[in-house]
PDB file of N, CA and C in Angstrom:
ATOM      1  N   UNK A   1       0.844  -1.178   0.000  1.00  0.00           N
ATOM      2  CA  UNK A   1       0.000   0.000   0.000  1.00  0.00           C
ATOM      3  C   UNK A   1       0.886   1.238   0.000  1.00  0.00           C
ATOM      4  N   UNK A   2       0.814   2.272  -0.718  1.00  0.00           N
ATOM      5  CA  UNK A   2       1.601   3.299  -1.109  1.00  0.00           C
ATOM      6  C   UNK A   2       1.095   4.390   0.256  1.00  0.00           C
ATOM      7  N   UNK A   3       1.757   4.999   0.525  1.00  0.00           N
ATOM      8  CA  UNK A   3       0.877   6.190   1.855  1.00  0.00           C
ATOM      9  C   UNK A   3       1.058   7.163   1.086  1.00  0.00           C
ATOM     10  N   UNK A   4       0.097   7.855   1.612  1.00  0.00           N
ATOM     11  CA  UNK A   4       0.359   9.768   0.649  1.00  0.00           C
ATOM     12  C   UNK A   4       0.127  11.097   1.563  1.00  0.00           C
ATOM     13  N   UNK A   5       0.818  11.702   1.098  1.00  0.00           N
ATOM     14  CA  UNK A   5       0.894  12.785   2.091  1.00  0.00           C
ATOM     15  C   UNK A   5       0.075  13.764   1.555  1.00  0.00           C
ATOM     16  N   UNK A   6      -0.801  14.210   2.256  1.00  0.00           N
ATOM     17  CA  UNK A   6      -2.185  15.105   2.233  1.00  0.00           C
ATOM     18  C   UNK A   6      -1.758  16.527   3.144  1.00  0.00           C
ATOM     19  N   UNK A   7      -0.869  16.165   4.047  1.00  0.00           N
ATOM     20  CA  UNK A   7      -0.776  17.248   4.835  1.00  0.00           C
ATOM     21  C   UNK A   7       0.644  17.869   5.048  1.00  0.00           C
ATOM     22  N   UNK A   8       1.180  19.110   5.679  1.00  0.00           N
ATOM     23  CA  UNK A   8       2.370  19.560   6.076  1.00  0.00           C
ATOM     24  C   UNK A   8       3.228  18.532   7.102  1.00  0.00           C
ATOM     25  N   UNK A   9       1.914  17.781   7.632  1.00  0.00           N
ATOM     26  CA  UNK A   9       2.648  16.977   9.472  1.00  0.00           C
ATOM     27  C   UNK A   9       3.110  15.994   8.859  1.00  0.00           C
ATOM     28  N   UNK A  10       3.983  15.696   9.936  1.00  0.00           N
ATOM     29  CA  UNK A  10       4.715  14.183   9.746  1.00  0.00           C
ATOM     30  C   UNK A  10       4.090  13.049   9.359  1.00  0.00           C
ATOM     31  N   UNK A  11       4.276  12.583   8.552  1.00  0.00           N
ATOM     32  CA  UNK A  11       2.838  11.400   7.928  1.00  0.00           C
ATOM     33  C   UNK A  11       3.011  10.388   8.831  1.00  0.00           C
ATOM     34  N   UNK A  12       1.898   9.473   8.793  1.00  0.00           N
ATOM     35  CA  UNK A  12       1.534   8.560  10.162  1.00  0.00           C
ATOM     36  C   UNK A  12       0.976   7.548   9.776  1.00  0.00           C
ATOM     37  N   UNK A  13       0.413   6.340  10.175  1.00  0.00           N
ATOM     38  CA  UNK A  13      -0.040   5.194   9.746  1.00  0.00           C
ATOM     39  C   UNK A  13      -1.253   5.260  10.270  1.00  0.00           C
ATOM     40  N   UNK A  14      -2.502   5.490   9.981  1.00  0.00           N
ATOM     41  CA  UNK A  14      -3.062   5.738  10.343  1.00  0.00           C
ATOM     42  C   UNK A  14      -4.372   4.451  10.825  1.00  0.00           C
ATOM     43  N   UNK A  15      -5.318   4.323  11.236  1.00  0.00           N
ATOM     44  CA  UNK A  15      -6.328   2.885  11.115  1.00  0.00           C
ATOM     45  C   UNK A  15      -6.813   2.977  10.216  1.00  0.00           C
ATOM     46  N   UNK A  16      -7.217   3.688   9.738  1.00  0.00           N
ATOM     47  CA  UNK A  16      -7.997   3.387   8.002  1.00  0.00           C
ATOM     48  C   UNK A  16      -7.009   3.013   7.454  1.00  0.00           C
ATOM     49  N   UNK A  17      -5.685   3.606   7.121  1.00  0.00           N
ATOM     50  CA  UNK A  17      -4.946   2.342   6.837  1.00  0.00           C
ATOM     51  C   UNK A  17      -4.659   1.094   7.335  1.00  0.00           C
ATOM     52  N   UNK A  18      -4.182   0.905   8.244  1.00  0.00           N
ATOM     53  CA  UNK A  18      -4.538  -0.169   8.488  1.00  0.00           C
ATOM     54  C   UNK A  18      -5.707  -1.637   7.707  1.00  0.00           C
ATOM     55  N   UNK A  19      -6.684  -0.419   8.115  1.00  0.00           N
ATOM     56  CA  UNK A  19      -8.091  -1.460   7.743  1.00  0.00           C
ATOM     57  C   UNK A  19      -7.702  -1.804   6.420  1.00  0.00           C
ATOM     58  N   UNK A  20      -7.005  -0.450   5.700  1.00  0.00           N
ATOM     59  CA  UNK A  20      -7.420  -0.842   4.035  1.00  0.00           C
ATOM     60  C   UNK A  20      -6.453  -1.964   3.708  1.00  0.00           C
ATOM     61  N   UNK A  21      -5.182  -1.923   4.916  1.00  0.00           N
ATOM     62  CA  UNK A  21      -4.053  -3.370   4.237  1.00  0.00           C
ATOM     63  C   UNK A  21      -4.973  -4.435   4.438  1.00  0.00           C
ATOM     64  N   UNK A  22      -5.636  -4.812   5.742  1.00  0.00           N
ATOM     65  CA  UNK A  22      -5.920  -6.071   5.978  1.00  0.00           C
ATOM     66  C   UNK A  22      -7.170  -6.374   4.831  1.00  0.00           C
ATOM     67  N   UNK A  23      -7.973  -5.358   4.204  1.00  0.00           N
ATOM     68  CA  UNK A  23      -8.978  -5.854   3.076  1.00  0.00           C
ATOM     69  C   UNK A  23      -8.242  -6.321   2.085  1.00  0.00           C
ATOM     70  N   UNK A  24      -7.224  -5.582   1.889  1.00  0.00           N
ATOM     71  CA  UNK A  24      -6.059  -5.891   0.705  1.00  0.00           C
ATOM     72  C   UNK A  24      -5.730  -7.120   0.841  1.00  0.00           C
ATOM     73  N   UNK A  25      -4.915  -7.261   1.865  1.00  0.00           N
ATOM     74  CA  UNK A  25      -4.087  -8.206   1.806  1.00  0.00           C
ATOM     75  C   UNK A  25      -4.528  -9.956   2.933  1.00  0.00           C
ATOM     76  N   UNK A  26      -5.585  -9.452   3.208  1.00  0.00           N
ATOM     77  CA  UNK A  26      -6.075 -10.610   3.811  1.00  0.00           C
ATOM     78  C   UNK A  26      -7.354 -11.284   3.298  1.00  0.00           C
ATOM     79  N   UNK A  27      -7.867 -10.178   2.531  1.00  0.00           N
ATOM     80  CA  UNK A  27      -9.452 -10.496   2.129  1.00  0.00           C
ATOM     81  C   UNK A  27     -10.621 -10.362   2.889  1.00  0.00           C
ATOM     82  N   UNK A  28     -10.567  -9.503   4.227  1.00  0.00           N
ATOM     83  CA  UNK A  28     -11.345  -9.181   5.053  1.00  0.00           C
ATOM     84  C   UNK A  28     -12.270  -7.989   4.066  1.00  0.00           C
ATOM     85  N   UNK A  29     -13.976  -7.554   4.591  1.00  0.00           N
ATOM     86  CA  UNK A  29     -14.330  -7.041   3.651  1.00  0.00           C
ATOM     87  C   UNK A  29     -14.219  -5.698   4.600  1.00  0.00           C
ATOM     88  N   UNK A  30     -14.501  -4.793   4.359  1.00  0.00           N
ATOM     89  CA  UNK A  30     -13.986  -3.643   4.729  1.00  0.00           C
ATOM     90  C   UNK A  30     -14.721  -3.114   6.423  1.00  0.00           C
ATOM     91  N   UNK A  31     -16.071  -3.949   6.534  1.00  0.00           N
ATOM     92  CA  UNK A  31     -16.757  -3.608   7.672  1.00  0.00           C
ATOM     93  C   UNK A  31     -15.669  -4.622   8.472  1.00  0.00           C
ATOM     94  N   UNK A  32     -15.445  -5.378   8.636  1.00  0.00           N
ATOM     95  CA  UNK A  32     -14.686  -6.981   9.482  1.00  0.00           C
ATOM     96  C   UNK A  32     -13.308  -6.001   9.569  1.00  0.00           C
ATOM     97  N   UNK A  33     -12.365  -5.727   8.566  1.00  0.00           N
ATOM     98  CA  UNK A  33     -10.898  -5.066   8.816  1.00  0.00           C
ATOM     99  C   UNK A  33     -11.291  -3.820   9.944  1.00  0.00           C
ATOM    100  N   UNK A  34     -12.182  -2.824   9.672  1.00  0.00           N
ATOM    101  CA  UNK A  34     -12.561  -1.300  10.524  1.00  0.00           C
ATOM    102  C   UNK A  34     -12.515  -2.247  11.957  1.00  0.00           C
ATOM    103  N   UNK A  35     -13.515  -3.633  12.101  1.00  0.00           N
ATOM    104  CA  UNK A  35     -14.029  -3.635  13.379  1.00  0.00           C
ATOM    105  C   UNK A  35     -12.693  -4.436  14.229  1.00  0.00           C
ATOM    106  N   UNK A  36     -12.124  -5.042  13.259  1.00  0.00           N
ATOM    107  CA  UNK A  36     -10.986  -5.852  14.087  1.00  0.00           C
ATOM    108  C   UNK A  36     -10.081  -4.858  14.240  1.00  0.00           C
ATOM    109  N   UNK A  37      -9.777  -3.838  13.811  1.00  0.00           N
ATOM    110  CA  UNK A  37      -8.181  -2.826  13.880  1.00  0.00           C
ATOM    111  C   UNK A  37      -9.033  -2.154  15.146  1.00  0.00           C
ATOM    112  N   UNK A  38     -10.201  -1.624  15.661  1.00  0.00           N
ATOM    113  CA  UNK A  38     -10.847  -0.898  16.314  1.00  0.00           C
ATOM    114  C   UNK A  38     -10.674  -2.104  17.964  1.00  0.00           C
ATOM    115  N   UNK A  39     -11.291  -3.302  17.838  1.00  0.00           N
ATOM    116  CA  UNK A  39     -10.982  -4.171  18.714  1.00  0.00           C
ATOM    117  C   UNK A  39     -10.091  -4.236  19.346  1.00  0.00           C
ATOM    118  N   UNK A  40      -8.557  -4.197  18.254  1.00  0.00           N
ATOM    119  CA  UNK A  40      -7.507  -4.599  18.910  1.00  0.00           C
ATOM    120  C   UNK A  40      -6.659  -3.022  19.397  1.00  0.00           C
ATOM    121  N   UNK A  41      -7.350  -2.027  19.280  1.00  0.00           N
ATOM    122  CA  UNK A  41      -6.793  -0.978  19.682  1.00  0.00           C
ATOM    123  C   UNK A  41      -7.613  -0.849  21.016  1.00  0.00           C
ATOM    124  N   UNK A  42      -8.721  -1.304  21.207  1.00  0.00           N
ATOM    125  CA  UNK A  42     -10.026  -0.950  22.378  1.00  0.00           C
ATOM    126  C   UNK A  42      -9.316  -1.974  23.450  1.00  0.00           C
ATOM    127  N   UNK A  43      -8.603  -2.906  22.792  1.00  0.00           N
ATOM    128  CA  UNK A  43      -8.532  -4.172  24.321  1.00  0.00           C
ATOM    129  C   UNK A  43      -6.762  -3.576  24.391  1.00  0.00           C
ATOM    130  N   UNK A  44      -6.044  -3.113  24.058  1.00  0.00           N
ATOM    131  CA  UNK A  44      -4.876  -2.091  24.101  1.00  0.00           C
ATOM    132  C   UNK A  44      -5.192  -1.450  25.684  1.00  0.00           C
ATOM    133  N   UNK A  45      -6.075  -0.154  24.816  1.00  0.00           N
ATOM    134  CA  UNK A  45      -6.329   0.654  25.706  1.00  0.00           C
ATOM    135  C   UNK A  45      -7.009   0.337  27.168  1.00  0.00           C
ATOM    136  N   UNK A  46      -7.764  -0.462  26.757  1.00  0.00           N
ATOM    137  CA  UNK A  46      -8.462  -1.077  27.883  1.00  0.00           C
ATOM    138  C   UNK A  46      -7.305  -1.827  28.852  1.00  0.00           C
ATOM    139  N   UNK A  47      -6.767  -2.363  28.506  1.00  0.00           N
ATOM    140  CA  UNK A  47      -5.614  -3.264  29.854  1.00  0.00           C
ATOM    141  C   UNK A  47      -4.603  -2.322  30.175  1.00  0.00           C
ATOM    142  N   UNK A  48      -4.451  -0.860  29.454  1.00  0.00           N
ATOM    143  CA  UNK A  48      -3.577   0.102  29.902  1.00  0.00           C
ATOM    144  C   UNK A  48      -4.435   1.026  31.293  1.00  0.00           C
ATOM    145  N   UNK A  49      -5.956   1.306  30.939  1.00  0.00           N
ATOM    146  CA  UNK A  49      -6.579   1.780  31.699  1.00  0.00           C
ATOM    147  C   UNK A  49      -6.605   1.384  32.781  1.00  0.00           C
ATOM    148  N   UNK A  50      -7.176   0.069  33.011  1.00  0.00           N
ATOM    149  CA  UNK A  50      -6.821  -0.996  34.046  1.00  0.00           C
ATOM    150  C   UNK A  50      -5.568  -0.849  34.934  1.00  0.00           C
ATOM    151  N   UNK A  51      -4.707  -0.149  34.051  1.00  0.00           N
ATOM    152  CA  UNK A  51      -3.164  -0.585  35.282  1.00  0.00           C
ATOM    153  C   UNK A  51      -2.532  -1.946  34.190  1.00  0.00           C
ATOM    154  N   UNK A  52      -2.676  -2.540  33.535  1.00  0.00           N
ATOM    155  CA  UNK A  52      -2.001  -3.564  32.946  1.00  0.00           C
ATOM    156  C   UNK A  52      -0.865  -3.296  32.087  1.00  0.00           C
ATOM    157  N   UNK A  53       0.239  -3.697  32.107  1.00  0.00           N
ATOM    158  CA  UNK A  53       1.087  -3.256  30.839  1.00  0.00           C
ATOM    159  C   UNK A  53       0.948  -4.340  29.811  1.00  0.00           C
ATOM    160  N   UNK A  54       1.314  -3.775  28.655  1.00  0.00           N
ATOM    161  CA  UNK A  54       0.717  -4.834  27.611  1.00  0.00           C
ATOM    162  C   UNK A  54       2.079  -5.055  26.469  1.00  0.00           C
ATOM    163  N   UNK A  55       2.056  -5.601  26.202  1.00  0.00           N
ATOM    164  CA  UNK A  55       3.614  -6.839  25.531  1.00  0.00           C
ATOM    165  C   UNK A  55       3.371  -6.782  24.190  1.00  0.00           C
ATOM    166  N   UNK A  56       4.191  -6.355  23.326  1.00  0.00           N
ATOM    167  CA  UNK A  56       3.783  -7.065  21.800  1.00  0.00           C
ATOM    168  C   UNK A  56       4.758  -7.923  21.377  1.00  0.00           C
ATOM    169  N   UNK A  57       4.959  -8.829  21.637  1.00  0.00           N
ATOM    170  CA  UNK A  57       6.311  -9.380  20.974  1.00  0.00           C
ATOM    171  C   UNK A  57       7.065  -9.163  19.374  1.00  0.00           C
ATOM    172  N   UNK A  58       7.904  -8.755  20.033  1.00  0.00           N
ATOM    173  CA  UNK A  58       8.806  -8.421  18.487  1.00  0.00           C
ATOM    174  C   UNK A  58       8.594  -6.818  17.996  1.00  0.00           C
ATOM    175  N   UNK A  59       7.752  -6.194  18.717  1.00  0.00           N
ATOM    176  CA  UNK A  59       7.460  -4.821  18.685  1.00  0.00           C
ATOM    177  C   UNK A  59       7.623  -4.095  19.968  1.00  0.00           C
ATOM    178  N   UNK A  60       7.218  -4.056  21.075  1.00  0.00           N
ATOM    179  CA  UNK A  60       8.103  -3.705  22.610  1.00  0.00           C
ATOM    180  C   UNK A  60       7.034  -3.412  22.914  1.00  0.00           C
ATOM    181  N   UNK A  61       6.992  -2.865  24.453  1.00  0.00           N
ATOM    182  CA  UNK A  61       6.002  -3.290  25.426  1.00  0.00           C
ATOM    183  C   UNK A  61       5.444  -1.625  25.915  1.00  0.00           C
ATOM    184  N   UNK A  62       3.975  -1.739  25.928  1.00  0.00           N
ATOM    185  CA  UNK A  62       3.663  -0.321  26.858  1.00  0.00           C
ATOM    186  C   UNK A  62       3.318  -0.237  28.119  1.00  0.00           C
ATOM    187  N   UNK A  63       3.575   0.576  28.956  1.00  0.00           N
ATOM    188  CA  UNK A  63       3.270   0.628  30.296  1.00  0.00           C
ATOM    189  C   UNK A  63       3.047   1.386  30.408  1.00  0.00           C
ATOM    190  N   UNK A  64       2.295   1.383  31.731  1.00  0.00           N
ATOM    191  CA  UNK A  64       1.268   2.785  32.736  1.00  0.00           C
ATOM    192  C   UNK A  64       2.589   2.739  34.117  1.00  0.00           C
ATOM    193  N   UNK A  65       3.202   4.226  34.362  1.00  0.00           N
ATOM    194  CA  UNK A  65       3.738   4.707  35.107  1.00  0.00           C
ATOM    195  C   UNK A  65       3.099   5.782  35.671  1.00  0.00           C
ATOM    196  N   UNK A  66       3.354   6.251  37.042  1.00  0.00           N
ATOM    197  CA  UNK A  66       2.304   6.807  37.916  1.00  0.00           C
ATOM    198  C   UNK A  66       3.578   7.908  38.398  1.00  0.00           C
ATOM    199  N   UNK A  67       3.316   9.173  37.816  1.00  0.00           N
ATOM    200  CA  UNK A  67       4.265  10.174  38.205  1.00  0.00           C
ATOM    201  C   UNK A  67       3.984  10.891  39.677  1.00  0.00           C
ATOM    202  N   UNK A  68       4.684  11.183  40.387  1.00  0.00           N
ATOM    203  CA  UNK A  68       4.417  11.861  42.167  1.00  0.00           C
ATOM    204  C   UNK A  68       3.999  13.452  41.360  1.00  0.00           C
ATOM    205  N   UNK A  69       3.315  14.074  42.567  1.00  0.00           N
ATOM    206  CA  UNK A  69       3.549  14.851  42.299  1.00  0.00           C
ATOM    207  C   UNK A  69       4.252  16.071  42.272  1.00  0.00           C
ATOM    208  N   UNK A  70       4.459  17.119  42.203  1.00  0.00           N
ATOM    209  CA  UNK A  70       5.778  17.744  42.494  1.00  0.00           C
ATOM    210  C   UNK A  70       5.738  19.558  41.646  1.00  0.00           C
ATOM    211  N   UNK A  71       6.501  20.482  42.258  1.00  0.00           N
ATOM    212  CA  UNK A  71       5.624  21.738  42.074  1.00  0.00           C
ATOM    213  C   UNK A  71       6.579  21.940  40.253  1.00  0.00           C
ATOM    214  N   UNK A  72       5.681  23.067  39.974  1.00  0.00           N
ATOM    215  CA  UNK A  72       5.909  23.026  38.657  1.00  0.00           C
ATOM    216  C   UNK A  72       5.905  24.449  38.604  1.00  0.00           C
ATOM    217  N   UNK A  73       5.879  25.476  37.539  1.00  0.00           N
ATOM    218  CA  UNK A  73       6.188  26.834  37.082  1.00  0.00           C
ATOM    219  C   UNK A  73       5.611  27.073  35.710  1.00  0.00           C
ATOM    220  N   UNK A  74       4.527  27.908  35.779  1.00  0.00           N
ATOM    221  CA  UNK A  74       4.248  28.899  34.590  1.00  0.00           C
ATOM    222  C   UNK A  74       4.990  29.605  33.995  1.00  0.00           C
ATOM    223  N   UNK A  75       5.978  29.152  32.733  1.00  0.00           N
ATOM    224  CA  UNK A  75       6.763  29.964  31.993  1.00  0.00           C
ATOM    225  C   UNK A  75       6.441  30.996  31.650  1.00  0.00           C
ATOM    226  N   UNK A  76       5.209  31.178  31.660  1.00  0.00           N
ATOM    227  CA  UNK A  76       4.937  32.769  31.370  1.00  0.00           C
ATOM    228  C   UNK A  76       5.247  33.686  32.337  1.00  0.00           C
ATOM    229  N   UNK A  77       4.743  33.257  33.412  1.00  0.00           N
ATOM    230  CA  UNK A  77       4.656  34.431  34.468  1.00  0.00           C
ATOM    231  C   UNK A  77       5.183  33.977  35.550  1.00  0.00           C
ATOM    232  N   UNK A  78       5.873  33.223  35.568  1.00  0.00           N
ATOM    233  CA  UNK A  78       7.176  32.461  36.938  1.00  0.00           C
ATOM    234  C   UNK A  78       5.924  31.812  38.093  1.00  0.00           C
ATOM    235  N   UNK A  79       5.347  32.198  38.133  1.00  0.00           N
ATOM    236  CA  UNK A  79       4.055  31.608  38.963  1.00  0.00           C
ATOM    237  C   UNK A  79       4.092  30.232  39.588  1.00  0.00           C
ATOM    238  N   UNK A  80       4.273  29.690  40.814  1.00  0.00           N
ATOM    239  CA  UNK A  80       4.952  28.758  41.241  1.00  0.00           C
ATOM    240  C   UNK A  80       3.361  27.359  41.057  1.00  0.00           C
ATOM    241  N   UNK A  81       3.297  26.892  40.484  1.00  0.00           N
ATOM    242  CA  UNK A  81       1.829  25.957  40.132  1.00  0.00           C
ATOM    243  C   UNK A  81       2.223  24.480  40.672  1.00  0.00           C
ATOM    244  N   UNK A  82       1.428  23.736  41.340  1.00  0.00           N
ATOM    245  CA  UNK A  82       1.206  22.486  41.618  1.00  0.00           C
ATOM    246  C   UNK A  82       1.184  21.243  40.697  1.00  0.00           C
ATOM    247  N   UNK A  83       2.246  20.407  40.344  1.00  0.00           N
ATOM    248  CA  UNK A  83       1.371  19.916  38.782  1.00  0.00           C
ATOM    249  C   UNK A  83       0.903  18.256  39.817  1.00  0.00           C
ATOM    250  N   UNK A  84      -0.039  17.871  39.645  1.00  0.00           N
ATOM    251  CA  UNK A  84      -0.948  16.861  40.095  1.00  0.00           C
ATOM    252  C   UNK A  84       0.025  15.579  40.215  1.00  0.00           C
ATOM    253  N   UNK A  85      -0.428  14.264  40.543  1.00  0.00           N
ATOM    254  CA  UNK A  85       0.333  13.134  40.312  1.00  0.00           C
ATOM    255  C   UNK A  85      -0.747  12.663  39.628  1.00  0.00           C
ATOM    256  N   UNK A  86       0.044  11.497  38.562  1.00  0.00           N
ATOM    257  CA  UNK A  86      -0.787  11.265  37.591  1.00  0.00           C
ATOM    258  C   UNK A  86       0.336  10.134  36.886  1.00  0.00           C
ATOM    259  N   UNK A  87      -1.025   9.234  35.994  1.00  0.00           N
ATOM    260  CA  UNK A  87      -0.544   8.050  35.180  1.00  0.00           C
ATOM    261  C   UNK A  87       0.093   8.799  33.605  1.00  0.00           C
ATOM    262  N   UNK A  88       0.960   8.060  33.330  1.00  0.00           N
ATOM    263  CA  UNK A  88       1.070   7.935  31.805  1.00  0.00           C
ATOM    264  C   UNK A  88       1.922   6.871  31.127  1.00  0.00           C
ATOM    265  N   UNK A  89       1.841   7.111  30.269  1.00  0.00           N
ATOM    266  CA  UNK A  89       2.101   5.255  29.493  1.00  0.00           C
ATOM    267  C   UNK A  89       3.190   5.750  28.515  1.00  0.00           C
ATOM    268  N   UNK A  90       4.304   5.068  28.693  1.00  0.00           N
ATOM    269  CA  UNK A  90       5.211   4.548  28.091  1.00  0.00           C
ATOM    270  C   UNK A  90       4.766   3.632  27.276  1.00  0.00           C
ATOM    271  N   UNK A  91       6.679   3.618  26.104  1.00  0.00           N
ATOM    272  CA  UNK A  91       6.548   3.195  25.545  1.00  0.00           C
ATOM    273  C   UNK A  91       8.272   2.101  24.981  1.00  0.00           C
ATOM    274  N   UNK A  92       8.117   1.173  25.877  1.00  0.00           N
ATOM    275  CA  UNK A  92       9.863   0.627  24.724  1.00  0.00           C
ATOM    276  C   UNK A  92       9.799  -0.266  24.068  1.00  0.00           C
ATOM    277  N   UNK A  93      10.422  -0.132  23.009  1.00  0.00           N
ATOM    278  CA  UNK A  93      10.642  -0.948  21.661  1.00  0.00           C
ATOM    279  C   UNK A  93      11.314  -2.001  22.085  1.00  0.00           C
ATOM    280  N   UNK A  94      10.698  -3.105  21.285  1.00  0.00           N
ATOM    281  CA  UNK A  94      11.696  -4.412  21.362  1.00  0.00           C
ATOM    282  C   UNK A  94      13.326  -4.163  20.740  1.00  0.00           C
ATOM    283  N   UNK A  95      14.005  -5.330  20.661  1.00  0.00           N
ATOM    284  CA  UNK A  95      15.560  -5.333  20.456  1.00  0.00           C
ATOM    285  C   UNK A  95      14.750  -5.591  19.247  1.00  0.00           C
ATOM    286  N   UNK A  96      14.315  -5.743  18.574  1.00  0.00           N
ATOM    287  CA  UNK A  96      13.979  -7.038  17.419  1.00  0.00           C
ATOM    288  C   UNK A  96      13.676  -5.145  16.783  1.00  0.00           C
ATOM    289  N   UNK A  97      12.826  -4.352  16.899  1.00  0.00           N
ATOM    290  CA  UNK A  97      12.289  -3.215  16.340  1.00  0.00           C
ATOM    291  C   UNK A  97      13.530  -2.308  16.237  1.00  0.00           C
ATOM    292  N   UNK A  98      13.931  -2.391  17.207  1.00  0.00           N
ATOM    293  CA  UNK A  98      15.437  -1.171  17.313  1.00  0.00           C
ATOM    294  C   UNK A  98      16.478  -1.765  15.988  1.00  0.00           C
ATOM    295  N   UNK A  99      16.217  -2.975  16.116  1.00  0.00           N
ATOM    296  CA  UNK A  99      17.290  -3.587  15.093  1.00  0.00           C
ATOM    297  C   UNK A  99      16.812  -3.127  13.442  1.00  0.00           C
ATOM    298  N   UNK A 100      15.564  -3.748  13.410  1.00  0.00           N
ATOM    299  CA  UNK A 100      15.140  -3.109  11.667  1.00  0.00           C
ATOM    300  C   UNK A 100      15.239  -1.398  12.162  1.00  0.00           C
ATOM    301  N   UNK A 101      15.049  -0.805  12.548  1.00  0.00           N
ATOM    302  CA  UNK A 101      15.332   0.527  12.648  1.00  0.00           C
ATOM    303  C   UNK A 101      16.630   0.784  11.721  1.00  0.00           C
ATOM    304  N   UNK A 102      17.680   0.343  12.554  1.00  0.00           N
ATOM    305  CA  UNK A 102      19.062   0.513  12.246  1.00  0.00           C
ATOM    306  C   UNK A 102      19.421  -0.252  11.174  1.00  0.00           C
ATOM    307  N   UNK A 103      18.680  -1.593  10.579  1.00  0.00           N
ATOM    308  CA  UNK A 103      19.123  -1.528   9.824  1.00  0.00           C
ATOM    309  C   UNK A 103      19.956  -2.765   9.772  1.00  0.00           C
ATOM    310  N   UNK A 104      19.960  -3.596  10.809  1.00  0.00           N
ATOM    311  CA  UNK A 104      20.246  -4.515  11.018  1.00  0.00           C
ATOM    312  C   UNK A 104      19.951  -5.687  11.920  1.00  0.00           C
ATOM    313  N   UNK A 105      20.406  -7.100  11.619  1.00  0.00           N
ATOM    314  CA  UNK A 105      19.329  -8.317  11.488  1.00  0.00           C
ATOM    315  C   UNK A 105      20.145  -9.083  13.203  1.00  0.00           C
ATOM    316  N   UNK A 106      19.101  -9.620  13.560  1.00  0.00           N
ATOM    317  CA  UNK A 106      19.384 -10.450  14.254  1.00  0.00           C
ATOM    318  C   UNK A 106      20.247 -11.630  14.491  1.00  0.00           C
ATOM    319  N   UNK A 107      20.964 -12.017  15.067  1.00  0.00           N
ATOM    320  CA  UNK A 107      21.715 -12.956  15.061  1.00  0.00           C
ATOM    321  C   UNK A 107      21.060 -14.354  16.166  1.00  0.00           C
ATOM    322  N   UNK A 108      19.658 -14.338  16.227  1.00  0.00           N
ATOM    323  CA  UNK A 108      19.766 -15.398  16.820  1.00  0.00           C
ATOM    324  C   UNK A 108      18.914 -16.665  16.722  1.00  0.00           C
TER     325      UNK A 108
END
């Protein structure tokens, strides 16, 4: 599937693409590809919400980390502000992903 750039931003992979490889290339009809790429992004999010970290093998793993909280500053106006404690989700790449990155193959 060729991607095309429509916009100034960094182009992205988007789920409609997605959907449109798996009609392509699997033979799913286009309602079945939307609902399975939508599924497997909903049960993602869902075990991240939860507190779960979630594994992809051969692609690297995301996690929910829980930041303290700790005082923070309005660059505008030096203003000394509270910033909350709060979750957010990481993200590290497998060895296997870092490797096609660079460009090179596994040895094992």
């Amino acid at each position: 599937m060729e991607l095309s750039f429509e916009t100034l931003e960094t182009p992205a992979l988007t789920k409609a693409q997605l959907a449109q490889l798996l009609f392509d290339q699997i033979g799913l009809n286009k309602r079945e590809s939307k609902d399975m790429i939508d599924a497997f992004f909903d049960l993602i999010s869902q075990k991240l919400v939860d507190g779960q970290d979630v594994k992809i093998s051969g692609f690297g793993n995301y996690q929910i980390r829980t930041k303290a909280p700790r005082p923070g500053r309005n660059p505008r106006t030096g203003e000394a502000i509270p910033i909350e404690a709060r979750r957010v989700v990481t993200f590290h790449a497998s060895h296997k992903l870092k490797e096609s990155i660079q460009g090179t193959t596994s040895q094992a």
